[in-house]
C-alpha atoms as a PDB file:
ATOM      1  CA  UNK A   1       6.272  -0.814  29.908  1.00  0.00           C
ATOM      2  CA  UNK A   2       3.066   0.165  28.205  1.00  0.00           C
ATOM      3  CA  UNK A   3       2.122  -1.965  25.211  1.00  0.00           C
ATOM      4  CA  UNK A   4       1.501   0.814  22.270  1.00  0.00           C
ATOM      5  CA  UNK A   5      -0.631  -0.123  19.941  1.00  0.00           C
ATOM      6  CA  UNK A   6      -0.027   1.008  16.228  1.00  0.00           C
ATOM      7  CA  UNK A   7      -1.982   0.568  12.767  1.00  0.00           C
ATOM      8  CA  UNK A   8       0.514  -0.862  11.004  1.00  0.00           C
ATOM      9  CA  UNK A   9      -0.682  -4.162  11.137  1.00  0.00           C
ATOM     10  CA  UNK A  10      -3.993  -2.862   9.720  1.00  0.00           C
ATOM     11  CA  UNK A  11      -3.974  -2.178   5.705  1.00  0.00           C
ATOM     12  CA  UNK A  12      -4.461   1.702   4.811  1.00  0.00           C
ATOM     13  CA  UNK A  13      -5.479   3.077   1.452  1.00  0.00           C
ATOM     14  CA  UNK A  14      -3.446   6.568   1.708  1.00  0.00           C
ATOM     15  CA  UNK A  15      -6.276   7.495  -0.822  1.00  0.00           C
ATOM     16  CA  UNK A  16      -8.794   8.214   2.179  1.00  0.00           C
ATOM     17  CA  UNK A  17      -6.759  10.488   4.436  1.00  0.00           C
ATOM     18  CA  UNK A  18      -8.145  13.741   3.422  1.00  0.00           C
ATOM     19  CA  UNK A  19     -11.662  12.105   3.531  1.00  0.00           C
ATOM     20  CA  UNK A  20     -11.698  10.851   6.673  1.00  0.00           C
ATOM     21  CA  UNK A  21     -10.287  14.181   7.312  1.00  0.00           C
ATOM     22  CA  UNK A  22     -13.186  15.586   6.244  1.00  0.00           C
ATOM     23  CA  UNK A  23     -15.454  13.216   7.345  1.00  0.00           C
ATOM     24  CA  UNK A  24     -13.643  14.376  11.340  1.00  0.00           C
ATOM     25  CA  UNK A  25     -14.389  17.863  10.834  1.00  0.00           C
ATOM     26  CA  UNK A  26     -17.913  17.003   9.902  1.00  0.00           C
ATOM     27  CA  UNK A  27     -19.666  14.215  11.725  1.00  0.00           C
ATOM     28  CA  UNK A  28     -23.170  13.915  12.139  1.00  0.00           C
ATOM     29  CA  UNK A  29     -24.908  14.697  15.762  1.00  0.00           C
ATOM     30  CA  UNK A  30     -25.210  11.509  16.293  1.00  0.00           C
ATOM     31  CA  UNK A  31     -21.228  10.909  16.235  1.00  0.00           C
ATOM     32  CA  UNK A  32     -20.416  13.904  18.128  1.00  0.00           C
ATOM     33  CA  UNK A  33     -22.756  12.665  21.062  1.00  0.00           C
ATOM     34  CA  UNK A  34     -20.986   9.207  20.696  1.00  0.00           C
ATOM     35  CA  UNK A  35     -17.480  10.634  20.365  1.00  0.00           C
ATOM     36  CA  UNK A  36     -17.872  12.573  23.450  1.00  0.00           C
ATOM     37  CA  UNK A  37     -18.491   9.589  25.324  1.00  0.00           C
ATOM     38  CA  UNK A  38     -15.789   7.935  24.030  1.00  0.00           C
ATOM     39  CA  UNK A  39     -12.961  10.450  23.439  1.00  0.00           C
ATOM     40  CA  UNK A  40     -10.256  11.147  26.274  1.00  0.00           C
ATOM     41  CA  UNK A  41     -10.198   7.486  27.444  1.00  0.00           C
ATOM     42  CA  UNK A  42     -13.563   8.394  29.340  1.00  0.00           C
ATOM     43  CA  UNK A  43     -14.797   5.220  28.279  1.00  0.00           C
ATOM     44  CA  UNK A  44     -13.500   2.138  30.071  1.00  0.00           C
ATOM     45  CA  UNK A  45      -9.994   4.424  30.038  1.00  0.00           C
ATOM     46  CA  UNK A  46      -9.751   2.977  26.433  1.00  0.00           C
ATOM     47  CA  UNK A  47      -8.397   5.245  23.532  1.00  0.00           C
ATOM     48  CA  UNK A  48     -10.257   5.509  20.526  1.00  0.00           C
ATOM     49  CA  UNK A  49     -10.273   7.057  17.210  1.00  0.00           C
ATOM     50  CA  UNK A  50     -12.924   8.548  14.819  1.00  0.00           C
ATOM     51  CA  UNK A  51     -13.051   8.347  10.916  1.00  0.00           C
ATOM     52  CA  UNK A  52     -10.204   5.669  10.619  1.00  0.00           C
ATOM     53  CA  UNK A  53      -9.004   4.650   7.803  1.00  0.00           C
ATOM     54  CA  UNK A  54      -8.385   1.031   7.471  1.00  0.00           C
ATOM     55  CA  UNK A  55      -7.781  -0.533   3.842  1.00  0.00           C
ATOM     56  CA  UNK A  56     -10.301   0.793   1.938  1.00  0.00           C
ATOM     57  CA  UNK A  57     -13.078   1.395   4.004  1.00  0.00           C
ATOM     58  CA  UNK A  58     -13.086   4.824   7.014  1.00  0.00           C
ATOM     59  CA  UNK A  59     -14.584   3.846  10.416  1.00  0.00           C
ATOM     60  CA  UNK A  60     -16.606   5.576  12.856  1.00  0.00           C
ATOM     61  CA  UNK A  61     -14.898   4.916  15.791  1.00  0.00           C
ATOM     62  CA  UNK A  62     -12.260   2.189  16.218  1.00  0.00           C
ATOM     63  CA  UNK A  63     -10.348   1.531  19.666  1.00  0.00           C
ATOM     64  CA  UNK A  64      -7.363  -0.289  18.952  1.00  0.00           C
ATOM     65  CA  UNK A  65      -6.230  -2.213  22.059  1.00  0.00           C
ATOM     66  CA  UNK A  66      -9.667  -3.851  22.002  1.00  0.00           C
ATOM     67  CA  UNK A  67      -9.703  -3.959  18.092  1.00  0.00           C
ATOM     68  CA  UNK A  68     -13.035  -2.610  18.146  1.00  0.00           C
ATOM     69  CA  UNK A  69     -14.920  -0.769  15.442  1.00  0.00           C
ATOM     70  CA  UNK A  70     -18.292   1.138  16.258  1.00  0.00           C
ATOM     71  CA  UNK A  71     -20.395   2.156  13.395  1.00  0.00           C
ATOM     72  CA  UNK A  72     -23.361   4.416  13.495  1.00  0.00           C
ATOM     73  CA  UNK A  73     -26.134   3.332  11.696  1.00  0.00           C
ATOM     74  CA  UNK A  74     -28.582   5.978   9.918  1.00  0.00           C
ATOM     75  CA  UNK A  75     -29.539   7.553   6.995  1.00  0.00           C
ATOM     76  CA  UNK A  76     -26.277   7.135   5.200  1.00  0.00           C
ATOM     77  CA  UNK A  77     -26.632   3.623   5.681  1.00  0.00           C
ATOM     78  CA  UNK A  78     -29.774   3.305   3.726  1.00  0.00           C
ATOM     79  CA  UNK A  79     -29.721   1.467   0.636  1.00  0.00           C
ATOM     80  CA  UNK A  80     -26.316   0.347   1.360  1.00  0.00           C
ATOM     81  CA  UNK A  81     -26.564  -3.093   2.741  1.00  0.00           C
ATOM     82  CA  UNK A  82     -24.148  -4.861   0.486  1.00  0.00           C
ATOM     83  CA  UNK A  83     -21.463  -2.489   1.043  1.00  0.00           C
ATOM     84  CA  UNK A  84     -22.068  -2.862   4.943  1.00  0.00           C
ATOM     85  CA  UNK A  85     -21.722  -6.387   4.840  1.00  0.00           C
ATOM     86  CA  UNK A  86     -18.872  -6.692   2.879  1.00  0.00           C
ATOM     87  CA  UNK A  87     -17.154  -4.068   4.873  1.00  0.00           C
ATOM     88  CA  UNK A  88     -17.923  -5.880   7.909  1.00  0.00           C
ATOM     89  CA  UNK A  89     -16.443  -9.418   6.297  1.00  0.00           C
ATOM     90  CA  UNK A  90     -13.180  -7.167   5.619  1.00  0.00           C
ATOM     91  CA  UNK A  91     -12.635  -5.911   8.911  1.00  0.00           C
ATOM     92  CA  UNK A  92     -13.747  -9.040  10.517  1.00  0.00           C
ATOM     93  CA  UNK A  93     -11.133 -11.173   8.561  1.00  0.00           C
ATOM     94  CA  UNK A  94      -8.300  -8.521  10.186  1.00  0.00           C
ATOM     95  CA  UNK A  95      -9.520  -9.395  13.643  1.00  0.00           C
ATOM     96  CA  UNK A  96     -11.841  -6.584  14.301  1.00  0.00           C
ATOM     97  CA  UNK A  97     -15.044  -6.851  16.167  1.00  0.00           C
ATOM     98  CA  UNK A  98     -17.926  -4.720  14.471  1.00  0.00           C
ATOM     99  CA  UNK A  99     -20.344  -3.342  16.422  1.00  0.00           C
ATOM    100  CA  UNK A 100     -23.598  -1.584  14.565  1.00  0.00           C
ATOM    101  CA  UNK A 101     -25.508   0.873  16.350  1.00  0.00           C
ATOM    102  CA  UNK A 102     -28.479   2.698  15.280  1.00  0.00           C
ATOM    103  CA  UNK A 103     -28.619   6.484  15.223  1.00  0.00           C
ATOM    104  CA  UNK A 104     -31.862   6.370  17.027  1.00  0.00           C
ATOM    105  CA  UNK A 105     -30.287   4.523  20.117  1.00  0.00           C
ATOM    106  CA  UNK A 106     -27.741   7.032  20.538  1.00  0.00           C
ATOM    107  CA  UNK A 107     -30.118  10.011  20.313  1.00  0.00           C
ATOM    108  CA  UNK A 108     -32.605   8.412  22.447  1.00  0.00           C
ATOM    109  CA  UNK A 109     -31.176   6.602  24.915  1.00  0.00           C
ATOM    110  CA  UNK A 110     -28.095   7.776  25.261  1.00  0.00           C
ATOM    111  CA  UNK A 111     -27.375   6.282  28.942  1.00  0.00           C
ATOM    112  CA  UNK A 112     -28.813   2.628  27.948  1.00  0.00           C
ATOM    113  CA  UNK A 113     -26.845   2.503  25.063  1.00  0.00           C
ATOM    114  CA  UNK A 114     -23.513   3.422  27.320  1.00  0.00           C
ATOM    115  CA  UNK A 115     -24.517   0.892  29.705  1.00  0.00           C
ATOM    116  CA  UNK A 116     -24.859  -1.942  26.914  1.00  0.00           C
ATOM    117  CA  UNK A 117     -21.472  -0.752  25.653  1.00  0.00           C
ATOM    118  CA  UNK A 118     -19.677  -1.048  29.083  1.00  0.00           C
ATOM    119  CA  UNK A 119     -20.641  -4.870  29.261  1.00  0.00           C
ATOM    120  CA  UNK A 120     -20.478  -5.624  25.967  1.00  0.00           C
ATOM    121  CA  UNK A 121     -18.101  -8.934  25.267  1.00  0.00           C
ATOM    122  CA  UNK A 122     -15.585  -7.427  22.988  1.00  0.00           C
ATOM    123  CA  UNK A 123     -14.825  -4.999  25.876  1.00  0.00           C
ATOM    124  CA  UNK A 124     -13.902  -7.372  28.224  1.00  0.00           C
ATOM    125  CA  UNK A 125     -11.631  -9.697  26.028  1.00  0.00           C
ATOM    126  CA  UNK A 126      -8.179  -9.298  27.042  1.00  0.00           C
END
């Protein structure tokens, strides 16, 4: 039987939904090259999600069976380091890996940056 893997052992402000709504219908370029990659279980046949909402905070990307969250790193970002860090102490204390990635790195190397992905540790936990 295949394990399904729900939210409801995440927290979720109901608050967000229509953000991260919006937030869906209008990433950045640098998340649509990323979610292409990602979406459809093209990467590593894993499923993953963009703009979740979990507790307070909305996520980039965020793959549950390997309880991964990837963040994009840019502009927005600037500025904002205390909210970033305690973001990342959240998620972290609910089991979630967090991994940061720059904007740059996806628009420039988008093929290294897939190839540090695929061997990265928290994809190969079980």
């Amino acid at each position: 039987m295949k394990r399904r893997f729900d939210f409801q052992t995440l927290p979720y402000n109901h608050n967000l939904k229509e953000r991260a709504k919006e937030l869906r219908n209008n990433m950045n370029y640098p998340e649509k090259v990323l979610w292409y990659q990602l979406k459809g279980n093209r990467f590593k046949e894993l499923d993953f999600h963009r703009q979740k909402v979990i507790g307070d905070y909305i996520v980039d990307f965020y793959c549950p069976k390997k309880r991964v969250v990837i963040e994009i790193d840019g502009k927005s970002h600037i500025g904002k380091d205390a909210y970033d860090e305690k973001r990342d102490v959240f998620l972290k204390s609910n089991g979630l890996t967090v991994i940061h990635i720059d904007d740059r790195w996806v628009l420039d190397d988008l093929t290294g940056l897939m190839k540090w992905l695929i061997e990265h540790p928290a994809f190969h936990t079980p």
